[in-house]
C-alpha atoms as a PDB file:
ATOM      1  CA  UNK A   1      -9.707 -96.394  34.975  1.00  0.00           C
ATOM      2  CA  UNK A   2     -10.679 -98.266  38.049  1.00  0.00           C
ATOM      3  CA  UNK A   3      -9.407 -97.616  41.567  1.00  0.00           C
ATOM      4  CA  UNK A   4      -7.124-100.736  41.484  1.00  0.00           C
ATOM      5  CA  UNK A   5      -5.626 -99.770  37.919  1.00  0.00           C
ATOM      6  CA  UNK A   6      -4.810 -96.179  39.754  1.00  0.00           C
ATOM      7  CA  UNK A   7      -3.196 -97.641  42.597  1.00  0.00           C
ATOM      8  CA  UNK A   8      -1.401 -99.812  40.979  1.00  0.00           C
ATOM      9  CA  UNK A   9       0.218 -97.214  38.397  1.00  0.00           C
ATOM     10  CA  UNK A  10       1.172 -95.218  42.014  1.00  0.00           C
ATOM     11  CA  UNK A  11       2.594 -98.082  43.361  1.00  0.00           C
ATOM     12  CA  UNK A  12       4.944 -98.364  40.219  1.00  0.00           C
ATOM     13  CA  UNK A  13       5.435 -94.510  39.691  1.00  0.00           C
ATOM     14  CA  UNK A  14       6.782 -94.951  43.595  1.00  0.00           C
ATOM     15  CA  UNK A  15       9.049 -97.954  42.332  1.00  0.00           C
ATOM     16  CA  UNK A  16      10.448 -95.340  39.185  1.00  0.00           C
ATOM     17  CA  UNK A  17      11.030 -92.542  41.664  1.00  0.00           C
ATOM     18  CA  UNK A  18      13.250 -94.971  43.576  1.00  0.00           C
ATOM     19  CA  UNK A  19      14.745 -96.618  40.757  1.00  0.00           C
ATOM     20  CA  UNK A  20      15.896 -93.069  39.515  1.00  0.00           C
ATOM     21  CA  UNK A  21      17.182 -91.677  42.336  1.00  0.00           C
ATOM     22  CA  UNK A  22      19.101 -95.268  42.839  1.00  0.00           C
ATOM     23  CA  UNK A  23      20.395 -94.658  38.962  1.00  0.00           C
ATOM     24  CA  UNK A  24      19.005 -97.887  37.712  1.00  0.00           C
ATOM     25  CA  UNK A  25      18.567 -97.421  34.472  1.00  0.00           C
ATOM     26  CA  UNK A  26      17.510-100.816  33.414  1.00  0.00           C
ATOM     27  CA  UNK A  27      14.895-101.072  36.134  1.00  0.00           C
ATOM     28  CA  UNK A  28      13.090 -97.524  34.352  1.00  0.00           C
ATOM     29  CA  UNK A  29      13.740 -98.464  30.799  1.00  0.00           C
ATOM     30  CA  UNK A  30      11.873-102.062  31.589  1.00  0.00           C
ATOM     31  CA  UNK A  31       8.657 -99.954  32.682  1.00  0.00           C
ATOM     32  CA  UNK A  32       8.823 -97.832  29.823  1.00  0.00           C
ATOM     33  CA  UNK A  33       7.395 -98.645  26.102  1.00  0.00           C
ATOM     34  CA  UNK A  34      10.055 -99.152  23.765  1.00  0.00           C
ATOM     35  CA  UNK A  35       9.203 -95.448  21.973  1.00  0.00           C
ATOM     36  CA  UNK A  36       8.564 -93.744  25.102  1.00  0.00           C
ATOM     37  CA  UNK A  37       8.682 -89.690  24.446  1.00  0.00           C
ATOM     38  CA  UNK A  38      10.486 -88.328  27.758  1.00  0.00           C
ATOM     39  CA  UNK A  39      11.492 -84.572  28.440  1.00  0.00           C
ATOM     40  CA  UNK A  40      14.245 -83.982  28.689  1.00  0.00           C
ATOM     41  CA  UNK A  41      14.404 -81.431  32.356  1.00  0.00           C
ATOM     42  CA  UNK A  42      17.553 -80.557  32.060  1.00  0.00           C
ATOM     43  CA  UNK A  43      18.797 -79.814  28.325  1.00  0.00           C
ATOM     44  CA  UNK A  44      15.202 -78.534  26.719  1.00  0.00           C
ATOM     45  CA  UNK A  45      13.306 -80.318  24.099  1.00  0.00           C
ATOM     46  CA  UNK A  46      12.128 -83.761  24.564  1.00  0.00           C
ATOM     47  CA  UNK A  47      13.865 -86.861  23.900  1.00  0.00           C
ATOM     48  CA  UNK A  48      12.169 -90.526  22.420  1.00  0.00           C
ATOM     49  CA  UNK A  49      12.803 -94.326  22.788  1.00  0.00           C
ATOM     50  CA  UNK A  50      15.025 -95.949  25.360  1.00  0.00           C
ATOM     51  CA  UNK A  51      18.358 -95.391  23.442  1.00  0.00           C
ATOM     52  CA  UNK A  52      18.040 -91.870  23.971  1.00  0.00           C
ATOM     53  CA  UNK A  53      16.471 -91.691  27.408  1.00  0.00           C
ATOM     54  CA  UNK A  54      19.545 -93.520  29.166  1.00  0.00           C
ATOM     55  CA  UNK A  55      21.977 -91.527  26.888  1.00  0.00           C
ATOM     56  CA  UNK A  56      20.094 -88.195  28.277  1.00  0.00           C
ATOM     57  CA  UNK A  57      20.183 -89.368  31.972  1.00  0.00           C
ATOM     58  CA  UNK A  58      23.518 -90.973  31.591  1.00  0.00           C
ATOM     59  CA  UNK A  59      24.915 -87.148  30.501  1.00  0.00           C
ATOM     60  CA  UNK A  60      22.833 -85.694  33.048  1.00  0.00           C
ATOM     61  CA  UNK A  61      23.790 -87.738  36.201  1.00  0.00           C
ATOM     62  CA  UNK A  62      27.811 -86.935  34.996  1.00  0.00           C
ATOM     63  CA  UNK A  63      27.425 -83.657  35.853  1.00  0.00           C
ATOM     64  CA  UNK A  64      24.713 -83.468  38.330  1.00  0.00           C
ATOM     65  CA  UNK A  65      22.745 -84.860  41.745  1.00  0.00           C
ATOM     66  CA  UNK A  66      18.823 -84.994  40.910  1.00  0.00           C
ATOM     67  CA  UNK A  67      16.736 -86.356  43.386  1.00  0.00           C
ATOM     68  CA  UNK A  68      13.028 -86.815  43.174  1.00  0.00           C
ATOM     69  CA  UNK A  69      10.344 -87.741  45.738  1.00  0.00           C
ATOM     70  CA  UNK A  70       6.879 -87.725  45.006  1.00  0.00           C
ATOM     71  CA  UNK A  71       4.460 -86.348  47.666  1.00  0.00           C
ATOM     72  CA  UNK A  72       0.850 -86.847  45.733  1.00  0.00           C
ATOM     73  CA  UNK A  73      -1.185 -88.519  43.062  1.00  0.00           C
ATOM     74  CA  UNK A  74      -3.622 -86.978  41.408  1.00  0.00           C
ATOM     75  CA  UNK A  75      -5.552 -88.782  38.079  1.00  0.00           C
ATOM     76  CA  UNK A  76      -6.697 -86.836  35.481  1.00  0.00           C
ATOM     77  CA  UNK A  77      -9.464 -86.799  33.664  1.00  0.00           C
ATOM     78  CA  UNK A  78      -7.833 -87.741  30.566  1.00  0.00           C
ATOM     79  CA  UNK A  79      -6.431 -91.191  32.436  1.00  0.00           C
ATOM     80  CA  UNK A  80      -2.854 -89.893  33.006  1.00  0.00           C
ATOM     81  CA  UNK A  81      -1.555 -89.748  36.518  1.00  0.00           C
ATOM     82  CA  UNK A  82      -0.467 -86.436  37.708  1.00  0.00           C
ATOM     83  CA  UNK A  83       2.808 -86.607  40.157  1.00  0.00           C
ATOM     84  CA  UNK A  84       3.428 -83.598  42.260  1.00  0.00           C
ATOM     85  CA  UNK A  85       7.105 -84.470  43.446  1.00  0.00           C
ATOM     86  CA  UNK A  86       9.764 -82.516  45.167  1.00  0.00           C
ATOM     87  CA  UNK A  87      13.037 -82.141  42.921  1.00  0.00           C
ATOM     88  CA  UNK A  88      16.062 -81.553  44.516  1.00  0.00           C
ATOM     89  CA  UNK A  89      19.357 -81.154  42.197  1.00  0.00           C
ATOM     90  CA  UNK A  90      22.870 -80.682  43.615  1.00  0.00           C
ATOM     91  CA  UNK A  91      26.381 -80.607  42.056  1.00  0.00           C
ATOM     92  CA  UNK A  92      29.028 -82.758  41.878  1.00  0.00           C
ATOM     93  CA  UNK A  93      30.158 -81.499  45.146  1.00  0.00           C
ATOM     94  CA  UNK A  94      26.781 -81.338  47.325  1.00  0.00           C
ATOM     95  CA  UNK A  95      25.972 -77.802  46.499  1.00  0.00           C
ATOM     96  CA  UNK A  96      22.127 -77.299  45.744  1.00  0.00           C
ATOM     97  CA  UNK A  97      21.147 -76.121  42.713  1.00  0.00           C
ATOM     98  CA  UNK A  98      17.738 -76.260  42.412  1.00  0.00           C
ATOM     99  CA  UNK A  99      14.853 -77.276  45.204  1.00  0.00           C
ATOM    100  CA  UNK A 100      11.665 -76.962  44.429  1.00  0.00           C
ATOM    101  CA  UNK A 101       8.347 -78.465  44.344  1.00  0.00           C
ATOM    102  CA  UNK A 102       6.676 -79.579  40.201  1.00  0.00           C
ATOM    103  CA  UNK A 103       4.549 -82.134  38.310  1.00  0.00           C
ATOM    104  CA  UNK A 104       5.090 -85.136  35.973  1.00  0.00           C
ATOM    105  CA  UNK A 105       2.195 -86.240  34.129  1.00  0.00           C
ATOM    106  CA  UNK A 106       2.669 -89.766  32.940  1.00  0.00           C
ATOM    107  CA  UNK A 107       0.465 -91.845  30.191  1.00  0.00           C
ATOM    108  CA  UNK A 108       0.590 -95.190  30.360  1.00  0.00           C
ATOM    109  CA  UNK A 109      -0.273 -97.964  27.566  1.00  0.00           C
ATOM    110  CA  UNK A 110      -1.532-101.030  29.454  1.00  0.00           C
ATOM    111  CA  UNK A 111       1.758-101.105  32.149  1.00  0.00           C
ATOM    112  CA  UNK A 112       4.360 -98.809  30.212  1.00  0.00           C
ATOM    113  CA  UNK A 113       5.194 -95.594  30.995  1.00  0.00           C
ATOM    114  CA  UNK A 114       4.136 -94.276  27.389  1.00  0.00           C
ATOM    115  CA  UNK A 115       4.607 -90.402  28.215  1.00  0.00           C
ATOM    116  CA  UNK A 116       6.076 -87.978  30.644  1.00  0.00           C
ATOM    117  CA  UNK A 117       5.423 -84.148  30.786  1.00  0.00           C
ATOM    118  CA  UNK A 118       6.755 -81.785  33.223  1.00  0.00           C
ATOM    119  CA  UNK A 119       4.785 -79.019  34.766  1.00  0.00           C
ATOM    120  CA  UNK A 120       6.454 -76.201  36.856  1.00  0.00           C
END
């Protein structure tokens, strides 16, 4: 991967982070391949494919406030970017839940978001 091809998949992680914490679910599902595999953070397991990536974060932002910010970049070895972010989930009423500091790996296919893993 060159140094452009790095920046540019930060520059667009950057753009996802915002688009998430905006709720615009078209504006992530148009960065993502079609059968994207996404965890799913907040239920357990993992969930696949646009159809049930905006039904997962459609149930999750009805009953909660996640906010996510990333603070560094890191590339693997491997290719995939490594996202250190800090996660910040309230209620439905402003009460934090959660605030803490993990990593989302991504793998990308040409300009999709392919893959995401968390690590705590």
């Amino acid at each position: 991967m060159t140094d452009q091809e790095a920046a540019d998949q930060q520059r667009q992680l950057t753009e996802l982070y915002l688009a998430f914490n905006q709720r615009d679910i078209p504006a992530l599902l148009a960065a993502m391949a079609s059968d994207v595999r996404w965890p799913n953070g907040w239920e357990g397991g993992t969930v696949r494919g646009h159809d049930e990536v905006r039904a997962y974060w459609t149930r999750q932002w009805a009953q909660i406030e996640p906010t996510v910010v990333p603070t560094a970049f890191r590339t693997e070895s491997d290719g995939r970017i490594a996202v250190t972010v800090r996660q910040v989930v309230r209620d439905k009423a402003g009460t934090t839940l959660a605030n803490r500091t993990v990593t989302h790996v991504y793998r990308f296919v040409g300009d999709l978001v392919a893959e995401m893993e968390i690590l705590e």
